[in-house]
Protein backbone atom coordinates (compact mmCIF):
# COMPACT_ATOMS: atom_id res chain seq x y z
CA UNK A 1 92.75 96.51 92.03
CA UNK A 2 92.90 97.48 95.75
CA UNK A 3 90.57 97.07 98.71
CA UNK A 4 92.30 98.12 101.13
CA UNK A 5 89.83 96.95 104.40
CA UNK A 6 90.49 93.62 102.98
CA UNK A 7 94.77 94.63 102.47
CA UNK A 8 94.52 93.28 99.16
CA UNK A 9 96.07 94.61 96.57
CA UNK A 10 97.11 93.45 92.79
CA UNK A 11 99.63 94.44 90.53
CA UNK A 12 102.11 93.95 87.86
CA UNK A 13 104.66 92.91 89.65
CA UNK A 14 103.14 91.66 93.08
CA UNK A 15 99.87 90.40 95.09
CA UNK A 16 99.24 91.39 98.71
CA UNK A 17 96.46 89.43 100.94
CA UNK A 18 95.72 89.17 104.71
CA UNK A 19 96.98 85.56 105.17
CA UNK A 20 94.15 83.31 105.74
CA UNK A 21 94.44 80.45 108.71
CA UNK A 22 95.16 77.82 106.32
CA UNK A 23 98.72 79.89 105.03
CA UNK A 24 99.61 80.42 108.12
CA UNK A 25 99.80 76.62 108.38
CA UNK A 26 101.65 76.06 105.31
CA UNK A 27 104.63 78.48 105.94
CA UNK A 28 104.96 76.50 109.71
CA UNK A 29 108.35 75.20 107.86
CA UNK A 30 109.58 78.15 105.25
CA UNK A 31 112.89 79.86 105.96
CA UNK A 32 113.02 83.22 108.17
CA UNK A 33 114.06 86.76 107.38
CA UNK A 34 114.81 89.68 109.68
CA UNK A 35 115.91 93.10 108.45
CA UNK A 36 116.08 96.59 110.37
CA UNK A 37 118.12 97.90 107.74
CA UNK A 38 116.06 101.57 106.53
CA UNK A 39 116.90 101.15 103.09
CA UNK A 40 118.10 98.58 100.50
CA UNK A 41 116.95 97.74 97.13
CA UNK A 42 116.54 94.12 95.75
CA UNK A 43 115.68 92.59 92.23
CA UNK A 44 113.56 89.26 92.20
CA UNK A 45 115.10 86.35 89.75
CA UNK A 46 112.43 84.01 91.15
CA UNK A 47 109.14 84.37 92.24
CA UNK A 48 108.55 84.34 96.03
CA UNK A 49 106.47 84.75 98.73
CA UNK A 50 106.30 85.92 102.11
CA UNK A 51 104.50 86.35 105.35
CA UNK A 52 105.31 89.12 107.91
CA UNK A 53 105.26 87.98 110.97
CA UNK A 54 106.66 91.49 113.15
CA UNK A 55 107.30 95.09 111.96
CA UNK A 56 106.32 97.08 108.81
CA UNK A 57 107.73 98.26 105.55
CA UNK A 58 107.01 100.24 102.07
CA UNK A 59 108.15 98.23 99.13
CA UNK A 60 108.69 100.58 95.96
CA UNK A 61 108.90 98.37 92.34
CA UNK A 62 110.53 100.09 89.67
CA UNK A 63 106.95 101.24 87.57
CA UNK A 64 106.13 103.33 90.49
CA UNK A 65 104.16 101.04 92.25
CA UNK A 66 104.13 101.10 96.18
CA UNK A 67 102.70 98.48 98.76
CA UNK A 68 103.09 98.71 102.66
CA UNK A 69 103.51 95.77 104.35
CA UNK A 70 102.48 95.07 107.98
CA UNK A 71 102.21 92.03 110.52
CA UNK A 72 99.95 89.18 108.95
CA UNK A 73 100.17 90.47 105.12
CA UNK A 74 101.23 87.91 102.60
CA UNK A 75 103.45 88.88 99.98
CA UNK A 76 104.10 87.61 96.40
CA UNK A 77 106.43 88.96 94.40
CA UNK A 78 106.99 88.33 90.72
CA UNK A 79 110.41 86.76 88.94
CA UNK A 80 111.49 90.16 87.24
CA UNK A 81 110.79 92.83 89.83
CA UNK A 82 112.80 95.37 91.71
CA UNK A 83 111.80 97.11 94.66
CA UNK A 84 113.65 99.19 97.20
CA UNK A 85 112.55 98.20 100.60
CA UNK A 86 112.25 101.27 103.55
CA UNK A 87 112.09 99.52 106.70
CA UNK A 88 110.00 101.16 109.24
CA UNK A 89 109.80 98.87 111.93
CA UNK A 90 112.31 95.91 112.19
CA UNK A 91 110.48 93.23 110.28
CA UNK A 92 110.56 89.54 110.18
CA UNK A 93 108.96 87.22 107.35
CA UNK A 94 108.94 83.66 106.70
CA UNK A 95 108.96 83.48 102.59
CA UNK A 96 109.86 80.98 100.03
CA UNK A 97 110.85 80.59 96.26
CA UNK A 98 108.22 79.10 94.50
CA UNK A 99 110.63 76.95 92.20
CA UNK A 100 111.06 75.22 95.77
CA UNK A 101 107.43 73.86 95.83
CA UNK A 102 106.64 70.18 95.35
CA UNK A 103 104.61 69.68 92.76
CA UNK A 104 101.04 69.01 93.10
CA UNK A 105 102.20 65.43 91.17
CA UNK A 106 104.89 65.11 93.68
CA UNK A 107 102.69 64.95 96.24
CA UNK A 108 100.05 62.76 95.55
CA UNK A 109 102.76 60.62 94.69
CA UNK A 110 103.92 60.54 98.21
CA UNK A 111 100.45 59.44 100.13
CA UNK A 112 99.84 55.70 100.60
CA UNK A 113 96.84 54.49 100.00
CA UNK A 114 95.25 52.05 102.40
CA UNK A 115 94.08 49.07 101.17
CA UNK A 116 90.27 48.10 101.90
């Protein structure tokens, strides 16, 4: 499926979005990337995701697939894909693996409740 006024896009091997407000929030604290390599090629053990922040690149997966990527897109990429990356502009993304998420569990676990 793509619409591509709304930069959304879904495939096999990855899911592309404008990122809303409330990810922006939530990646205030996720690792940074920068790359201005033109061309490299990468295959995903682990799922991830990513937000660009600056610059724009074409990510090509191995079944042909191609998605552009471009300041406020959010990225997620499948455990199992390859993709060669062509770097147009100098990009920079926060991302993170989701194995590195606290469980929904974990969480709750973590908030005090007041007492009444």
């Amino acid at each position: 499926m793509t619409r591509l006024h709304e930069r959304i896009v879904d495939s096999r091997f990855f899911k592309r979005r404008k990122a809303s407000e409330d990810t922006k929030r939530k990646i205030a604290n996720w690792a940074t990337w920068d790359c201005a390599d033109p061309e490299f090629q990468y295959a995903y053990a682990r799922r991830v995701s990513l937000y660009v922040h600056q610059g724009r690149a074409d990510l090509t997966f191995s079944d042909g697939e191609v998605v552009d990527l471009q300041p406020g897109d959010f990225l997620t990429i499948e455990a199992g894909a390859s993709a060669t990356w062509k770097i147009i502009e100098p990009i920079r993304n926060s991302y993170c693996y989701h194995d590195t998420f606290e469980s929904a569990s974990r969480r709750a676990s973590q908030v005090r409740m007041q007492d009444k």
